[in-house]
PDB file of N, CA and C in Angstrom:
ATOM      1  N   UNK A   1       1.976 -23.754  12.120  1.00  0.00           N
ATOM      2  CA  UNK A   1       0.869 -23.841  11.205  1.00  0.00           C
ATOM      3  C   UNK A   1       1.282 -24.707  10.029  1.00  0.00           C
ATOM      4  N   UNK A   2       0.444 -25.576   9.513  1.00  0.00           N
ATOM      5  CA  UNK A   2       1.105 -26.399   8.749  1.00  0.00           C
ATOM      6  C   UNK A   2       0.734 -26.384   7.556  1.00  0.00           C
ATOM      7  N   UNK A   3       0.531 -25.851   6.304  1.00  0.00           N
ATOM      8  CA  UNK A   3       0.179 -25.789   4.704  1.00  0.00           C
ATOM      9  C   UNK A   3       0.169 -26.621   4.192  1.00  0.00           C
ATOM     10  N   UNK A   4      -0.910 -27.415   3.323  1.00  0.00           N
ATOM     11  CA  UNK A   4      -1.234 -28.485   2.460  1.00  0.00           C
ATOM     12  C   UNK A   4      -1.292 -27.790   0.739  1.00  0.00           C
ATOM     13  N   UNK A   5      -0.589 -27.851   0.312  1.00  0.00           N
ATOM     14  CA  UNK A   5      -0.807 -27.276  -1.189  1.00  0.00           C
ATOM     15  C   UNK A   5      -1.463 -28.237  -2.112  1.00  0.00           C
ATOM     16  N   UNK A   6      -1.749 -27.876  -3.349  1.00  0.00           N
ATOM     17  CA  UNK A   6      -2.335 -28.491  -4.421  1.00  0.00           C
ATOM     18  C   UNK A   6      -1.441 -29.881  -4.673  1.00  0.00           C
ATOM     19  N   UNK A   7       0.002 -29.374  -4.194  1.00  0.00           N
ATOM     20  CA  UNK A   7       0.857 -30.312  -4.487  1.00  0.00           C
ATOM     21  C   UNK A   7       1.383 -31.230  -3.287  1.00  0.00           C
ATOM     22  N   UNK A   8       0.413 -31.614  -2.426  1.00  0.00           N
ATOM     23  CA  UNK A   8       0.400 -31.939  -1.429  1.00  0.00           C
ATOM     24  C   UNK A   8       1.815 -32.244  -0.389  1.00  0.00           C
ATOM     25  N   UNK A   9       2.107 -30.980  -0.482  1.00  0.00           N
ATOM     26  CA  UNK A   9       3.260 -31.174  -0.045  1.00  0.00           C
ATOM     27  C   UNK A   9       3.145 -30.427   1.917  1.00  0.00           C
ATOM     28  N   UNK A  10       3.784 -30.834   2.419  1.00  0.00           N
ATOM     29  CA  UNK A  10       3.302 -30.114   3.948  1.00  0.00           C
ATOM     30  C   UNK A  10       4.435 -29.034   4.129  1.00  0.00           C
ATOM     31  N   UNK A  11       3.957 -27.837   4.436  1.00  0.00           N
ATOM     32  CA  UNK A  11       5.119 -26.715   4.463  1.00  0.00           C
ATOM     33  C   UNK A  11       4.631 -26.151   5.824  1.00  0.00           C
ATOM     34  N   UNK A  12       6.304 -25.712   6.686  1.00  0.00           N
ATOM     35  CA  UNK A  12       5.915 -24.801   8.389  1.00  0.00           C
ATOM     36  C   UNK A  12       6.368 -24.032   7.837  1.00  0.00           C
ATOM     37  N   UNK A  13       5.237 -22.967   8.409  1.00  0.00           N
ATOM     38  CA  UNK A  13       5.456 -21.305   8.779  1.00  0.00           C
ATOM     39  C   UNK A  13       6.126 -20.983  10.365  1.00  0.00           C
ATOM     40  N   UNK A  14       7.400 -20.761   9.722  1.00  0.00           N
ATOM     41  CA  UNK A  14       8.143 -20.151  11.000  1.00  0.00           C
ATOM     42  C   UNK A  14       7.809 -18.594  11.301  1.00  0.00           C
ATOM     43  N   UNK A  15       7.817 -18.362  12.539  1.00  0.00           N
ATOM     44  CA  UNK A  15       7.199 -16.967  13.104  1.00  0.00           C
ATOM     45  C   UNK A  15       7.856 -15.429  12.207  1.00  0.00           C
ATOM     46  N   UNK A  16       9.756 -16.082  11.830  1.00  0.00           N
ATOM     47  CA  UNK A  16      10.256 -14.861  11.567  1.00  0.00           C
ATOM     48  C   UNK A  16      10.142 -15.046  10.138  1.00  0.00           C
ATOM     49  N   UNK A  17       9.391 -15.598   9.773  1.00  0.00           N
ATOM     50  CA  UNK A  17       8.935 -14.936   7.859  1.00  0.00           C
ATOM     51  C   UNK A  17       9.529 -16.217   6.920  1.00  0.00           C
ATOM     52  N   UNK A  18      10.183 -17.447   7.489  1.00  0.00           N
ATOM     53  CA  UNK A  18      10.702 -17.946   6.966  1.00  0.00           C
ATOM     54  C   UNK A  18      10.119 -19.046   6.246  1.00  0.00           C
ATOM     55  N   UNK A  19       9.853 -19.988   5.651  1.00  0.00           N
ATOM     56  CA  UNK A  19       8.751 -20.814   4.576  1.00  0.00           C
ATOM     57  C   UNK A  19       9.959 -21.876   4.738  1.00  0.00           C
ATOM     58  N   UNK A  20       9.508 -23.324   5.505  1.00  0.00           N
ATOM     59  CA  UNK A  20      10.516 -24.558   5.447  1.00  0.00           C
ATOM     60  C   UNK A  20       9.865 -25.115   4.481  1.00  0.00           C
ATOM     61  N   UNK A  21      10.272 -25.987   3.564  1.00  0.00           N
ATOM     62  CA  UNK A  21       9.392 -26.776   2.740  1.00  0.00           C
ATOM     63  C   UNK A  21      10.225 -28.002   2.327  1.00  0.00           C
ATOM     64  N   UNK A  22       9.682 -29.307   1.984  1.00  0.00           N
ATOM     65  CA  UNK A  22      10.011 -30.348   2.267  1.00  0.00           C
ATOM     66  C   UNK A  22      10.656 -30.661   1.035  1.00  0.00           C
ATOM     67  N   UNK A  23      10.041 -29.571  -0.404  1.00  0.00           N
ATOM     68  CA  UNK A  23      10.570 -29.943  -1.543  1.00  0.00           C
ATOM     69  C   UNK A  23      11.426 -28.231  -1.848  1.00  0.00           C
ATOM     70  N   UNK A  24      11.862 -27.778  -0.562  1.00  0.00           N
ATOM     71  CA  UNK A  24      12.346 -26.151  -1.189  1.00  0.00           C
ATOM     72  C   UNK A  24      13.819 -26.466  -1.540  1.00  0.00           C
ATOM     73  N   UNK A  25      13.690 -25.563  -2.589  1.00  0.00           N
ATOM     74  CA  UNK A  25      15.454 -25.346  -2.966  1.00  0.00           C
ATOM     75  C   UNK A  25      16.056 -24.396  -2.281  1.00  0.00           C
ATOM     76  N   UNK A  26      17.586 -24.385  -1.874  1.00  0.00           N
ATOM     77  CA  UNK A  26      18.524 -23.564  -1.019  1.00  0.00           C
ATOM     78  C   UNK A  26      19.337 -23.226  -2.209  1.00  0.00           C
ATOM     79  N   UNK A  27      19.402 -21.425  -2.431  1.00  0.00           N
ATOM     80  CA  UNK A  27      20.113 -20.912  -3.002  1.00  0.00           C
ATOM     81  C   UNK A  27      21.377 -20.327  -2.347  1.00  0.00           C
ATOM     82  N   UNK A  28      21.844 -20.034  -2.964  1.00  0.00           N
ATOM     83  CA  UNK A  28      23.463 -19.261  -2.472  1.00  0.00           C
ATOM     84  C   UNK A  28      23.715 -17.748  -2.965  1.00  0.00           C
ATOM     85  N   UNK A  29      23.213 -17.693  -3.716  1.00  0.00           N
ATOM     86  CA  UNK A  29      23.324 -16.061  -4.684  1.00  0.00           C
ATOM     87  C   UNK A  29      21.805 -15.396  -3.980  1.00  0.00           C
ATOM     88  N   UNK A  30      21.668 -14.104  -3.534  1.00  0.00           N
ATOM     89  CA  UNK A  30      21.152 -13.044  -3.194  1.00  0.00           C
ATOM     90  C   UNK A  30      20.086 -12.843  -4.497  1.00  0.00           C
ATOM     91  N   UNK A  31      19.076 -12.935  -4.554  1.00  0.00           N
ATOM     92  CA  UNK A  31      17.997 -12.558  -5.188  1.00  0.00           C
ATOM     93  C   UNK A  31      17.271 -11.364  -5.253  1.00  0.00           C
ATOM     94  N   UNK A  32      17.407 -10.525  -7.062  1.00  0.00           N
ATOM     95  CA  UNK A  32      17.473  -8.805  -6.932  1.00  0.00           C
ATOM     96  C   UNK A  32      15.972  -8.787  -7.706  1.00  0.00           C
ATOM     97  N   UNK A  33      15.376  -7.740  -7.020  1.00  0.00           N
ATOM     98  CA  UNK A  33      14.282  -7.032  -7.698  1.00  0.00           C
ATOM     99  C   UNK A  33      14.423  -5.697  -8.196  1.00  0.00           C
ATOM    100  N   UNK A  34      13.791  -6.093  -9.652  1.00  0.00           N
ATOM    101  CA  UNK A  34      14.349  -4.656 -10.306  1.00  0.00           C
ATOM    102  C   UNK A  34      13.424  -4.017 -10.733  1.00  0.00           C
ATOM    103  N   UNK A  35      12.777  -2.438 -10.206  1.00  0.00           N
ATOM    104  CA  UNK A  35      11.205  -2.261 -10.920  1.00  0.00           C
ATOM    105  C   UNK A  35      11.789  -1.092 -12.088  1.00  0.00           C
ATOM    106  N   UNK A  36      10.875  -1.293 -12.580  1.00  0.00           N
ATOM    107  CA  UNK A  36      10.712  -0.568 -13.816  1.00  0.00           C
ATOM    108  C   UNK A  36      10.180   1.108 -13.759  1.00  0.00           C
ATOM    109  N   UNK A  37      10.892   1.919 -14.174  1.00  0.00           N
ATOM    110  CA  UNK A  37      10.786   2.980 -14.226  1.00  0.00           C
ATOM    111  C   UNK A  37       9.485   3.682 -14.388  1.00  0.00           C
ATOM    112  N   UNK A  38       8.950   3.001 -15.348  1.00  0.00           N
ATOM    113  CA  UNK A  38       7.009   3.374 -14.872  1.00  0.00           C
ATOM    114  C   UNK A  38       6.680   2.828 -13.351  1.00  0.00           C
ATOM    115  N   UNK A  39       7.028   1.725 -13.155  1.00  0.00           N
ATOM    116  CA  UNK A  39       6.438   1.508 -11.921  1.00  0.00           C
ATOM    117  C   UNK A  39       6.304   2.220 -10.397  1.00  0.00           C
ATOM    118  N   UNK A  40       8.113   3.063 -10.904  1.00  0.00           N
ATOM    119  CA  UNK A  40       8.551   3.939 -10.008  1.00  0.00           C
ATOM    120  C   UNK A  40       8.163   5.081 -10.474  1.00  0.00           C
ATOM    121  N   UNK A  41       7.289   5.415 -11.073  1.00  0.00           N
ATOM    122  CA  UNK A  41       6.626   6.873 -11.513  1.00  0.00           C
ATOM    123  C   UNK A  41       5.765   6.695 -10.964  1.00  0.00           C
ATOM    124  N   UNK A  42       5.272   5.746 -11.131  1.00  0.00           N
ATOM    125  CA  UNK A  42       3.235   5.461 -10.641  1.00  0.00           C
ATOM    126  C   UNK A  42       3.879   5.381  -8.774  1.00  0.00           C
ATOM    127  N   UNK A  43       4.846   4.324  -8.680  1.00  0.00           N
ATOM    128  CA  UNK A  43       4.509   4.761  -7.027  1.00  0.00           C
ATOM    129  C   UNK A  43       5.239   6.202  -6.697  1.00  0.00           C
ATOM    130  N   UNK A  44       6.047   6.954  -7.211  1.00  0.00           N
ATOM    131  CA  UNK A  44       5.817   8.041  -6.607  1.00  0.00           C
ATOM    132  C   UNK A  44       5.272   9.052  -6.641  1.00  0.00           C
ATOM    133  N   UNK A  45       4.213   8.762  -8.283  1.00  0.00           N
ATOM    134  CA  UNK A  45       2.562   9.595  -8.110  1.00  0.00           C
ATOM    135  C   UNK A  45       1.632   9.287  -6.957  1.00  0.00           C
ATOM    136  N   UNK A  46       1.599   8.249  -6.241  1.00  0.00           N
ATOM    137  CA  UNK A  46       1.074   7.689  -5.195  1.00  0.00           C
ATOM    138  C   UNK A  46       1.697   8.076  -3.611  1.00  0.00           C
ATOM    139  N   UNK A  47       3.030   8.767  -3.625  1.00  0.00           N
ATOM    140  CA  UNK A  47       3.767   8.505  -2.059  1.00  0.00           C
ATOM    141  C   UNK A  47       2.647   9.803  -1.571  1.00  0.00           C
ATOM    142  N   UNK A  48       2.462   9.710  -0.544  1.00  0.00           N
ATOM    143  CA  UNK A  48       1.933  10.605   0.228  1.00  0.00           C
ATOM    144  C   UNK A  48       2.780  11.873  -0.033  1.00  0.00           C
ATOM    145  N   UNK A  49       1.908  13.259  -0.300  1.00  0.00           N
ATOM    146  CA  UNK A  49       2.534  14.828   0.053  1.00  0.00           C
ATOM    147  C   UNK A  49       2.917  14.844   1.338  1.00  0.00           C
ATOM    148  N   UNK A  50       3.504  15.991   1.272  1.00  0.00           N
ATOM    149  CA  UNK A  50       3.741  16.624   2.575  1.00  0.00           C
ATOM    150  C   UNK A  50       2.670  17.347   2.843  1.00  0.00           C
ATOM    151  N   UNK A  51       3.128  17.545   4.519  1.00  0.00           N
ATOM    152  CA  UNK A  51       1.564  18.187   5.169  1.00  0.00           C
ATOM    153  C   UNK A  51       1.966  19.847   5.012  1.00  0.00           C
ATOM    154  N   UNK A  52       0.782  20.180   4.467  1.00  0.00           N
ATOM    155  CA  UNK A  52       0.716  21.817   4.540  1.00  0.00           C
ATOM    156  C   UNK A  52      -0.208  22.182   6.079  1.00  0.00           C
ATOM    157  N   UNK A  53       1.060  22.792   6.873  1.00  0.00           N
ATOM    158  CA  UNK A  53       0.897  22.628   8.087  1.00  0.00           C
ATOM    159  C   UNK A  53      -0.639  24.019   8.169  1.00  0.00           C
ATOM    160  N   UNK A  54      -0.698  24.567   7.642  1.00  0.00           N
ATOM    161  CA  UNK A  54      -1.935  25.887   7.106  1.00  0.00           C
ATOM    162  C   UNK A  54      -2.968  25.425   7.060  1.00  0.00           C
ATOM    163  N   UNK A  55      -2.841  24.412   6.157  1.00  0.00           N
ATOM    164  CA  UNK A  55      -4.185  24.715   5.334  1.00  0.00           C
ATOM    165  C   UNK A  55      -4.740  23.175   6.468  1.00  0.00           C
ATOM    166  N   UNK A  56      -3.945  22.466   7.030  1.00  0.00           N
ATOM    167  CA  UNK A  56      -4.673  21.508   8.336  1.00  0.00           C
ATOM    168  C   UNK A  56      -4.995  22.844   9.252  1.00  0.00           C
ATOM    169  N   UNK A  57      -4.423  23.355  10.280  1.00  0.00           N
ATOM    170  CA  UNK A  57      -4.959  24.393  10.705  1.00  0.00           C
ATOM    171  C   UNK A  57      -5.930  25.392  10.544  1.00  0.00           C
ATOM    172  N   UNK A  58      -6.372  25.365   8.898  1.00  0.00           N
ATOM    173  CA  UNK A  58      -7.315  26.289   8.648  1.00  0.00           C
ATOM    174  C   UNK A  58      -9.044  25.144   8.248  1.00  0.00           C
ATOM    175  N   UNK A  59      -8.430  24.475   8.411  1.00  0.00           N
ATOM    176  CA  UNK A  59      -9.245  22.802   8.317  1.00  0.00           C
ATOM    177  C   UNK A  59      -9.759  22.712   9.840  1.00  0.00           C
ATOM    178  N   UNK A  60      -9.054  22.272  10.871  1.00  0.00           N
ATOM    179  CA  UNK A  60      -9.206  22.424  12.198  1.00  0.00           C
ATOM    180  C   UNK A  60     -10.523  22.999  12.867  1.00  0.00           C
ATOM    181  N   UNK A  61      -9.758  24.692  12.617  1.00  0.00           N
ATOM    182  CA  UNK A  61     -10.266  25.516  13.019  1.00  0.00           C
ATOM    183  C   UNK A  61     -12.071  25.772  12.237  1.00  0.00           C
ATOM    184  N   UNK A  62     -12.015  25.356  10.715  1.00  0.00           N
ATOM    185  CA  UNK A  62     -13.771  25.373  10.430  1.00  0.00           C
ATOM    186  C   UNK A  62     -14.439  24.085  11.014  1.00  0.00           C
ATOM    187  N   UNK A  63     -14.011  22.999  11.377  1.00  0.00           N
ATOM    188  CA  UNK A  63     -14.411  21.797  11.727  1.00  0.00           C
ATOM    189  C   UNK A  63     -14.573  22.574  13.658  1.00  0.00           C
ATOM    190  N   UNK A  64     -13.982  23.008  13.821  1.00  0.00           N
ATOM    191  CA  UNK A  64     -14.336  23.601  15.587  1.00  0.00           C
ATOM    192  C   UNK A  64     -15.360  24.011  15.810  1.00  0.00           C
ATOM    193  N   UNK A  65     -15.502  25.343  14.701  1.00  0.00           N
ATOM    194  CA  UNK A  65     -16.665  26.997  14.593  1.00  0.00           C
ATOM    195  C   UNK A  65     -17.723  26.107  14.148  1.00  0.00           C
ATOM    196  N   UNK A  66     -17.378  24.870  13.351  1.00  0.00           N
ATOM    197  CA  UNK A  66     -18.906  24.318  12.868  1.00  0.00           C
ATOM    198  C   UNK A  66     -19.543  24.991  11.468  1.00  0.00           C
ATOM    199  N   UNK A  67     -17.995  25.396  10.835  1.00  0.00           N
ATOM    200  CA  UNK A  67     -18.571  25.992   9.367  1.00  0.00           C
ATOM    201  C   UNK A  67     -17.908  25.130   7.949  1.00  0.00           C
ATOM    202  N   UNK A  68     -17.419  23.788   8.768  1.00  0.00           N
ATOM    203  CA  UNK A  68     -16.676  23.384   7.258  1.00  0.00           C
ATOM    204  C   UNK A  68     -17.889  22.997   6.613  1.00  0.00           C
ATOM    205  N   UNK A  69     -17.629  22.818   5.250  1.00  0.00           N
ATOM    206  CA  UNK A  69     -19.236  22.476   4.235  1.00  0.00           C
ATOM    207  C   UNK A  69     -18.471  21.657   3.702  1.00  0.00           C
ATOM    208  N   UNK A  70     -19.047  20.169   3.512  1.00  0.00           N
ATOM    209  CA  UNK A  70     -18.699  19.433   2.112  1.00  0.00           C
ATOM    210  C   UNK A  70     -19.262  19.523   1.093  1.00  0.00           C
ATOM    211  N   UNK A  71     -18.303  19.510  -0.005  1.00  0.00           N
ATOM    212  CA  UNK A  71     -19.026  20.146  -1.440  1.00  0.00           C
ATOM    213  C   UNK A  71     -19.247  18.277  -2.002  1.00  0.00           C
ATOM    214  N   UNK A  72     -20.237  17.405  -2.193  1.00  0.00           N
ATOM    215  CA  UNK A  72     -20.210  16.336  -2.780  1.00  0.00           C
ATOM    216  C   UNK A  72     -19.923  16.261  -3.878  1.00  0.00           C
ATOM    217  N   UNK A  73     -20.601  17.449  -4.741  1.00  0.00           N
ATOM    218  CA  UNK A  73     -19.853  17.341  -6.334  1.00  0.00           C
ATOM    219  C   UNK A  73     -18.498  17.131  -6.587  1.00  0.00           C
ATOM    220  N   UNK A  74     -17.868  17.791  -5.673  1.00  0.00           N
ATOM    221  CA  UNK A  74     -16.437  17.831  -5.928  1.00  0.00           C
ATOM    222  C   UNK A  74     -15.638  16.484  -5.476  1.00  0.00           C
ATOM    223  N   UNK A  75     -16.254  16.298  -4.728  1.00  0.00           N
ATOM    224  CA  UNK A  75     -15.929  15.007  -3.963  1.00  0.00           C
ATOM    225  C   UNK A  75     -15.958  13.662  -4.960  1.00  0.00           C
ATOM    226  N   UNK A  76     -17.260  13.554  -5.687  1.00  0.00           N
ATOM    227  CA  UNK A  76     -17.832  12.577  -6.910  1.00  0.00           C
ATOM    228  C   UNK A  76     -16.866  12.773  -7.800  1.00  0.00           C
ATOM    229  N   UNK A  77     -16.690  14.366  -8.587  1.00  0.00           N
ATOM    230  CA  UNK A  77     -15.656  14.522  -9.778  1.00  0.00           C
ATOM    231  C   UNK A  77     -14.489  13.811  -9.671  1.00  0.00           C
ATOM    232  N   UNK A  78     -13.552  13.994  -8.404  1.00  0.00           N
ATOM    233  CA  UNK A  78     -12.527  13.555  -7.831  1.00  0.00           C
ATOM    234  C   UNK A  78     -12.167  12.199  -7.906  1.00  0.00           C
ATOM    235  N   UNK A  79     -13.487  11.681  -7.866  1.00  0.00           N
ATOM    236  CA  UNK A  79     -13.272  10.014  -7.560  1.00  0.00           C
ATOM    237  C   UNK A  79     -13.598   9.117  -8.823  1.00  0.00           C
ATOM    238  N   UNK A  80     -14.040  10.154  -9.511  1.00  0.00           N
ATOM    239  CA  UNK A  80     -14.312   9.681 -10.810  1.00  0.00           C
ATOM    240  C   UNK A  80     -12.949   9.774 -12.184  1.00  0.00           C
ATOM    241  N   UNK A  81     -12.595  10.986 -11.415  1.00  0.00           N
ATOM    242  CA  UNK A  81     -10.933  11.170 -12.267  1.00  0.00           C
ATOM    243  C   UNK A  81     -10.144  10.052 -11.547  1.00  0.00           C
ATOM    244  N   UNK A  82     -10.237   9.746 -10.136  1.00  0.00           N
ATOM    245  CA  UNK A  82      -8.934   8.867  -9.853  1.00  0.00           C
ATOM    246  C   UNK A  82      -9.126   7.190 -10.540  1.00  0.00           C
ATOM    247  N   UNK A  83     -10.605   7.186 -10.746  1.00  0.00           N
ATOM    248  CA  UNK A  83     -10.864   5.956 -11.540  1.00  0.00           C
ATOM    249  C   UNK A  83     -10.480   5.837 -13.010  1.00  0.00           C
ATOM    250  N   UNK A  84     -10.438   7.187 -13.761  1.00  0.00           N
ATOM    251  CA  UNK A  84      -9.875   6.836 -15.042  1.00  0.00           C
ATOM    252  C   UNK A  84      -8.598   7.135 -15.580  1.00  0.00           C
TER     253      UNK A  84
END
């Protein structure tokens, strides 16, 4: 696949992730990313819980009998807190 940039330069996309480019620089030193301690708060306010193996089972089982109810209010409140 061949890339035309603003800077008209022609760049191949190799399959395993690699970017050839006609004007790229070759480094020698290992390049570090360092996140920031908020950042790593916010993503691990975000990692997925663990499964409460119960309360799926007790989920299951009203979705079977045909008695789960969705509450929409709660549903709206919810989505309205994760927005602010």
């Amino acid at each position: 696949m061949k890339v035309n940039g603003p800077s008209r330069t022609t760049a191949t996309y190799e399959p395993r992730g690699t970017l050839k480019s006609e004007d790229a620089r070759t480094t020698t030193s290992a390049e570090r990313v360092r996140i920031s301690g908020q950042a790593q708060a916010l993503a691990d306010a975000r990692a997925p819980e663990s499964v409460d193996s119960q309360k799926v089972a007790r989920l299951r089982e009203s979705f079977e009998k045909g008695t789960f109810k969705i509450d929409l209010d709660r549903i709206a409140d919810a989505m309205l807190r994760e927005e602010t």
